[in-house]
C-alpha atoms as a PDB file:
ATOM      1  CA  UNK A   1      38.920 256.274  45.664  1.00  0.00           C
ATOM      2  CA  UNK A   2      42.355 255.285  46.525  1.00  0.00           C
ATOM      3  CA  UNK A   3      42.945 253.207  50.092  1.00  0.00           C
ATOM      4  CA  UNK A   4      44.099 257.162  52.015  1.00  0.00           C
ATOM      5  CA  UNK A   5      41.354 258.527  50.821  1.00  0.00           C
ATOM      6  CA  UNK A   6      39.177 254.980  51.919  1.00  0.00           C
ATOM      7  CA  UNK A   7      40.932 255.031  55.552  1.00  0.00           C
ATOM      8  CA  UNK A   8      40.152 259.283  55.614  1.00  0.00           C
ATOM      9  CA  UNK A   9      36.174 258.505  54.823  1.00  0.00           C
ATOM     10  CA  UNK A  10      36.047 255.520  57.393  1.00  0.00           C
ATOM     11  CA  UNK A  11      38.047 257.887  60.401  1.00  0.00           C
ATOM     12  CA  UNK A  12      34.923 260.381  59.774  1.00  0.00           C
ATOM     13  CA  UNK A  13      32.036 260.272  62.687  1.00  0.00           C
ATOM     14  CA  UNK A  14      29.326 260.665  60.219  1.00  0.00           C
ATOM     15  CA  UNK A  15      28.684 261.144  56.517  1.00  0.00           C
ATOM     16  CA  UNK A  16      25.327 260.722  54.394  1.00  0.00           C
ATOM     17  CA  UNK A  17      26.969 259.668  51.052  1.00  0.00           C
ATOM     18  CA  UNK A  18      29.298 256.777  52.456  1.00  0.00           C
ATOM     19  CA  UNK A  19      28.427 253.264  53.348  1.00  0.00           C
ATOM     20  CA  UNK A  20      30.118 249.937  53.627  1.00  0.00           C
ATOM     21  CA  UNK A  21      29.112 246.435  53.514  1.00  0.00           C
ATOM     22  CA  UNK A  22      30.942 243.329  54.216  1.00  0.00           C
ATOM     23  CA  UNK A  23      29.828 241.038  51.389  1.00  0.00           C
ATOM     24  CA  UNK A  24      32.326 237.937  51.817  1.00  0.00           C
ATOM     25  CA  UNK A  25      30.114 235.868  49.743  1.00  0.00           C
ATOM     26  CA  UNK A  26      27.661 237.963  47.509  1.00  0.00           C
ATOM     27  CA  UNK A  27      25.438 241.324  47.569  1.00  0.00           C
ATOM     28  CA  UNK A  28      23.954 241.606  50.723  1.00  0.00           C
ATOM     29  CA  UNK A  29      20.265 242.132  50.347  1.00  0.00           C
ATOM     30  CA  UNK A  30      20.332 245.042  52.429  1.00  0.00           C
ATOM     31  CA  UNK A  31      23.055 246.866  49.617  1.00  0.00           C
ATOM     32  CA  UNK A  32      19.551 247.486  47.518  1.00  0.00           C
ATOM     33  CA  UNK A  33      18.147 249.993  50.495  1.00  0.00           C
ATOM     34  CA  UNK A  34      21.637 251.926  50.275  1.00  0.00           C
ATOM     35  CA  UNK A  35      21.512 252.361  46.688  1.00  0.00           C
ATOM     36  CA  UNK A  36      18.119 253.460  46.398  1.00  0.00           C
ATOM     37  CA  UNK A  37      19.131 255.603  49.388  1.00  0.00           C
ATOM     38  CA  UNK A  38      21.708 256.955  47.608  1.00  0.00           C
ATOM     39  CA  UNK A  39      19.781 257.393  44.146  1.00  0.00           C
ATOM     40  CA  UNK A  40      17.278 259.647  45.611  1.00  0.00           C
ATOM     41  CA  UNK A  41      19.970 261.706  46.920  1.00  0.00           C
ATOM     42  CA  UNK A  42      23.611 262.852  45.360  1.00  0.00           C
ATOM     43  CA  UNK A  43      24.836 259.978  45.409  1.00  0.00           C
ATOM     44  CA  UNK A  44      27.390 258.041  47.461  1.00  0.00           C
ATOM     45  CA  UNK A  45      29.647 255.389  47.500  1.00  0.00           C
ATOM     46  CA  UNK A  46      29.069 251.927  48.709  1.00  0.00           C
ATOM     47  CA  UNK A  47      31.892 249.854  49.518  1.00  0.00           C
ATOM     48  CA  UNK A  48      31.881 246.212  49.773  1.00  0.00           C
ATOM     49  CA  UNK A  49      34.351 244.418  51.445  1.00  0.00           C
ATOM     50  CA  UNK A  50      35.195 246.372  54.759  1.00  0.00           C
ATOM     51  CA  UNK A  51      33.028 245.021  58.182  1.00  0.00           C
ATOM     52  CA  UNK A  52      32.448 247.763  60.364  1.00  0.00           C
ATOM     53  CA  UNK A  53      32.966 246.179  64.228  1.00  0.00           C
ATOM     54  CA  UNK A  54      32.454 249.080  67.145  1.00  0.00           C
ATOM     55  CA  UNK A  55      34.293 251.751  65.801  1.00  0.00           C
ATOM     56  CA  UNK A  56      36.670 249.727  64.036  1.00  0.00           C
ATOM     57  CA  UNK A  57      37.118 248.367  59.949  1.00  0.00           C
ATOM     58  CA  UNK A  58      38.375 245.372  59.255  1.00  0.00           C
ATOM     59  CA  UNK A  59      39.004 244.640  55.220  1.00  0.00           C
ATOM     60  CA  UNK A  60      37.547 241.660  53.886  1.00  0.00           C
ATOM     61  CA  UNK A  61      38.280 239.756  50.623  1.00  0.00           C
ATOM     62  CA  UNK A  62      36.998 239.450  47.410  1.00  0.00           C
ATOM     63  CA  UNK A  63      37.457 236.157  46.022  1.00  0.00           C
ATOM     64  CA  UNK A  64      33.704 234.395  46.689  1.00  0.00           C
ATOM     65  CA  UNK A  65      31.952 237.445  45.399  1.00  0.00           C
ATOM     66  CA  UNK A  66      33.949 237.674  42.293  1.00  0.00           C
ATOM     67  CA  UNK A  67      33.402 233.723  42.093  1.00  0.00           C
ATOM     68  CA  UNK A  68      30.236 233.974  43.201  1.00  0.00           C
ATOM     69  CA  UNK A  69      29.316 236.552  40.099  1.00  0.00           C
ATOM     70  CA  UNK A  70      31.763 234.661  37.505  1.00  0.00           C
ATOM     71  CA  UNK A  71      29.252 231.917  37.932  1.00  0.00           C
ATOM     72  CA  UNK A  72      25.784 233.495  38.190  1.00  0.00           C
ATOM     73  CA  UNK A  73      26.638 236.472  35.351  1.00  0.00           C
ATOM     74  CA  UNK A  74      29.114 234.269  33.447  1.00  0.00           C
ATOM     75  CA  UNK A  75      31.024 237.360  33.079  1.00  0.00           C
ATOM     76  CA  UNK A  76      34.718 238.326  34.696  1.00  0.00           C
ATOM     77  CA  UNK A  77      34.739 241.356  37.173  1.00  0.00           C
ATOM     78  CA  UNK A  78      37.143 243.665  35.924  1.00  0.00           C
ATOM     79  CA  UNK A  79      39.742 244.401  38.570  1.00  0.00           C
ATOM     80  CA  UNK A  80      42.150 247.306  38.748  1.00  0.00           C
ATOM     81  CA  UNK A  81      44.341 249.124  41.096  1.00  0.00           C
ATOM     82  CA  UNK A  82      47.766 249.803  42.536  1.00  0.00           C
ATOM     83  CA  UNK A  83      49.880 248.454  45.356  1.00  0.00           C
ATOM     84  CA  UNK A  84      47.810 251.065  47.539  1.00  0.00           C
ATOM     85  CA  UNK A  85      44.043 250.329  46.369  1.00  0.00           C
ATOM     86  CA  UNK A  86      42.202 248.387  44.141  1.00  0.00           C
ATOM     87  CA  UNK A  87      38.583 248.670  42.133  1.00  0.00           C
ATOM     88  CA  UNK A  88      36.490 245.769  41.047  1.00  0.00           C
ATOM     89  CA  UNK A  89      33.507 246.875  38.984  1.00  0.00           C
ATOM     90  CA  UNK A  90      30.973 243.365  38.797  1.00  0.00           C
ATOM     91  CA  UNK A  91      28.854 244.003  35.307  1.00  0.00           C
ATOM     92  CA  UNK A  92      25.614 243.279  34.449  1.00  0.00           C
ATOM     93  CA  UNK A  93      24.570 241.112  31.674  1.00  0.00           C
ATOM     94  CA  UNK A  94      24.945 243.421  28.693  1.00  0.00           C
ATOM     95  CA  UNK A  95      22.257 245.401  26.650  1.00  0.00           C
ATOM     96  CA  UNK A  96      22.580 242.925  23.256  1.00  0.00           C
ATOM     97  CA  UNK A  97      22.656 239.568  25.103  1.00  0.00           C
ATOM     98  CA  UNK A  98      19.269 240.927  27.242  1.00  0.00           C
ATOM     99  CA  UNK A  99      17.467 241.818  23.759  1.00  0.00           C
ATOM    100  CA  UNK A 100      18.774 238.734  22.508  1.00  0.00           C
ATOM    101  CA  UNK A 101      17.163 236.596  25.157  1.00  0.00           C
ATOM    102  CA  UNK A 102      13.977 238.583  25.496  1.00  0.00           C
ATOM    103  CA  UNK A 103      13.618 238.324  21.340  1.00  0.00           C
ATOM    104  CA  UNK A 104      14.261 234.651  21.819  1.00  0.00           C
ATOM    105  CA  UNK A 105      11.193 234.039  24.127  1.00  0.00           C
ATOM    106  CA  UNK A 106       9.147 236.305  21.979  1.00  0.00           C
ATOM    107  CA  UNK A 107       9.467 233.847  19.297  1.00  0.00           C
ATOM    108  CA  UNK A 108       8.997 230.814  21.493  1.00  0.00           C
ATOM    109  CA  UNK A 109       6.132 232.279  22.506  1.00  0.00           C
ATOM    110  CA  UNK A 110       4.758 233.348  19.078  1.00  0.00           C
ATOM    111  CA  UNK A 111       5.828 229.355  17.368  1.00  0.00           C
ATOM    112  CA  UNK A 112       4.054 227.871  20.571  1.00  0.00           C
ATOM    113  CA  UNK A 113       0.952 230.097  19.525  1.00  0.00           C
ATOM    114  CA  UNK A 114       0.607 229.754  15.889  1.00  0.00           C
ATOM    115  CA  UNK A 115       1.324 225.264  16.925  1.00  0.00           C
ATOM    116  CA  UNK A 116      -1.779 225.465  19.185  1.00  0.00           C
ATOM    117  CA  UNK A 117      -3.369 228.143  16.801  1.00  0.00           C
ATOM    118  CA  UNK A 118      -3.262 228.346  13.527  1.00  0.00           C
ATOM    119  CA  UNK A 119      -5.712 231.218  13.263  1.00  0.00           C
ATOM    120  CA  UNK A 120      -4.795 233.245  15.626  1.00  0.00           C
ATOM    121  CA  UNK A 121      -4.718 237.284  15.503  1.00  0.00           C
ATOM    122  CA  UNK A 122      -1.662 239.934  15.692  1.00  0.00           C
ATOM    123  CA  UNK A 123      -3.969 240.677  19.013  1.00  0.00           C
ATOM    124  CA  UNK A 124      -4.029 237.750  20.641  1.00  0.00           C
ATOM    125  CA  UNK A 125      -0.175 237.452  19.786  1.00  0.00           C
ATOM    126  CA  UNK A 126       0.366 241.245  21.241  1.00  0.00           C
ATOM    127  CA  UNK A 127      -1.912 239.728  24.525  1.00  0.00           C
ATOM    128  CA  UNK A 128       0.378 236.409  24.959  1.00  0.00           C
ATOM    129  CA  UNK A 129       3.356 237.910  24.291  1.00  0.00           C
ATOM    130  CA  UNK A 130       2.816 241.698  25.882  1.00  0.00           C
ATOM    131  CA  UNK A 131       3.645 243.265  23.038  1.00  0.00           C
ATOM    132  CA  UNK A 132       2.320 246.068  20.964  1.00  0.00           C
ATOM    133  CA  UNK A 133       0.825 245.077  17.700  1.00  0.00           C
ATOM    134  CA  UNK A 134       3.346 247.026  16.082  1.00  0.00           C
ATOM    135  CA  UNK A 135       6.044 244.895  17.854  1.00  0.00           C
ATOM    136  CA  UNK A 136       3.843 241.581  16.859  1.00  0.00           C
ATOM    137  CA  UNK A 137       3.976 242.944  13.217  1.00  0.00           C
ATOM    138  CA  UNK A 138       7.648 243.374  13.238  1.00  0.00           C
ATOM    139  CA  UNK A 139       8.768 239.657  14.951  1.00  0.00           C
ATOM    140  CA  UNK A 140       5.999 238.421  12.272  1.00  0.00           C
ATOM    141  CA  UNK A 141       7.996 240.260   9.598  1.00  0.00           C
ATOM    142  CA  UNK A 142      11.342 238.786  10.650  1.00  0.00           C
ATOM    143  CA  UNK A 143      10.277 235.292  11.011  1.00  0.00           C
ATOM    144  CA  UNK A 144       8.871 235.271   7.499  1.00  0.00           C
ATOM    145  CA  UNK A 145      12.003 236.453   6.196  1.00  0.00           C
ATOM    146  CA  UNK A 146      13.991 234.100   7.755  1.00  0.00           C
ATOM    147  CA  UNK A 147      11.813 231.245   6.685  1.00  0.00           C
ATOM    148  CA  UNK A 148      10.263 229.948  10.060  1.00  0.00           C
ATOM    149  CA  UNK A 149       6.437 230.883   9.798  1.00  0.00           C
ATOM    150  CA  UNK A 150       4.484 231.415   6.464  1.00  0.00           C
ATOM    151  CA  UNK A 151       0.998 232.507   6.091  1.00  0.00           C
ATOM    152  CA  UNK A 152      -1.467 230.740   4.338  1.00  0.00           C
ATOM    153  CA  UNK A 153      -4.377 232.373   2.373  1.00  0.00           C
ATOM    154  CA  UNK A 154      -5.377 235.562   3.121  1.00  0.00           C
ATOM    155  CA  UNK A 155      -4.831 238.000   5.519  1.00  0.00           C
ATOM    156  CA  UNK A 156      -8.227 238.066   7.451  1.00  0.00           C
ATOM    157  CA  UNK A 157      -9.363 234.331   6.541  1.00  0.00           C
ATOM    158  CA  UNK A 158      -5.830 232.232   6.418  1.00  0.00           C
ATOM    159  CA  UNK A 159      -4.047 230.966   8.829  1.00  0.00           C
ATOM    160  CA  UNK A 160       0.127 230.651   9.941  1.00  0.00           C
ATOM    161  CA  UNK A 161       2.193 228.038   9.686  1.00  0.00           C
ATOM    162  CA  UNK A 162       5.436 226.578  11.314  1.00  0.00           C
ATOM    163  CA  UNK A 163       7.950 225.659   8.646  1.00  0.00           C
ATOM    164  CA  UNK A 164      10.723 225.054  10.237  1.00  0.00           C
ATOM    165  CA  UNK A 165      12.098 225.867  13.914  1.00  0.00           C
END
């Protein structure tokens, strides 16, 4: 949406799919409402930025949200545009380092388990860590590989052990 085709949709009386927000310093809390609105719908754009006063816009700047999300997110807003309009899409943490962080707690969780312990069972692992015992069987797998847990004696009457961390 270029800034004609912004002014056209804010000159409109009405319209279902169009919203703005002001937003001078983050999301406003009441942007979630409009985007569920709009998800159970066609769609719709949701502009931040622009106040709506009366009958009247007024454009507001940028600069605290995108500071604002540089420093929650730790990730740059990527901001595009011409003389006539710009576009600032704010990402979300991305896909590898959200696995990353949940695998991370998964093992802090299973370590912390096996240290208070020693016997315990792939089901009380899948119960602490809300996993499925296939899922406990494959983070078991991968931290004997890498060296971190071994198991000692047999299968139903040994017992795991921390090696290193």
């Amino acid at each position: 949406m270029n800034k004609s085709e912004l002014i056209k949709r804010l000159e409109d009386i009405e319209w279902e799919d169009f919203e703005v927000k002001e937003a001078k310093s983050e999301i406003p809390k009441n942007a979630w409402a409009t985007v569920s609105a709009f998800s159970n719908t066609a769609g719709g754009w949701l502009i931040f930025g622009v106040s709506k006063i009366g009958k009247s816009y007024n454009i507001c700047g940028f600069h605290k949200m995108i500071d604002g999300w540089k420093q929650h997110y730790e990730l740059e807003p990527a901001i595009e545009g011409d003389f006539d309009y710009y576009k600032i899409t704010f990402p979300t943490i991305t896909t590898q380092k959200t696995v990353e962080k949940t695998v991370e707690k998964t093992v802090e969780k299973i370590l912390e388990a096996i240290k208070k312990n020693p016997k315990i069972t792939q089901n009380e692992f899948a119960e602490i860590t809300g996993l499925t015992r296939r899922g406990i069987e494959w983070n078991l797998a991968k931290l004997k590989e890498k060296g971190i847990i071994k198991r000692i004696g047999s299968p139903k009457g040994g017992h795991w052990e921390v090696v290193k961390k």
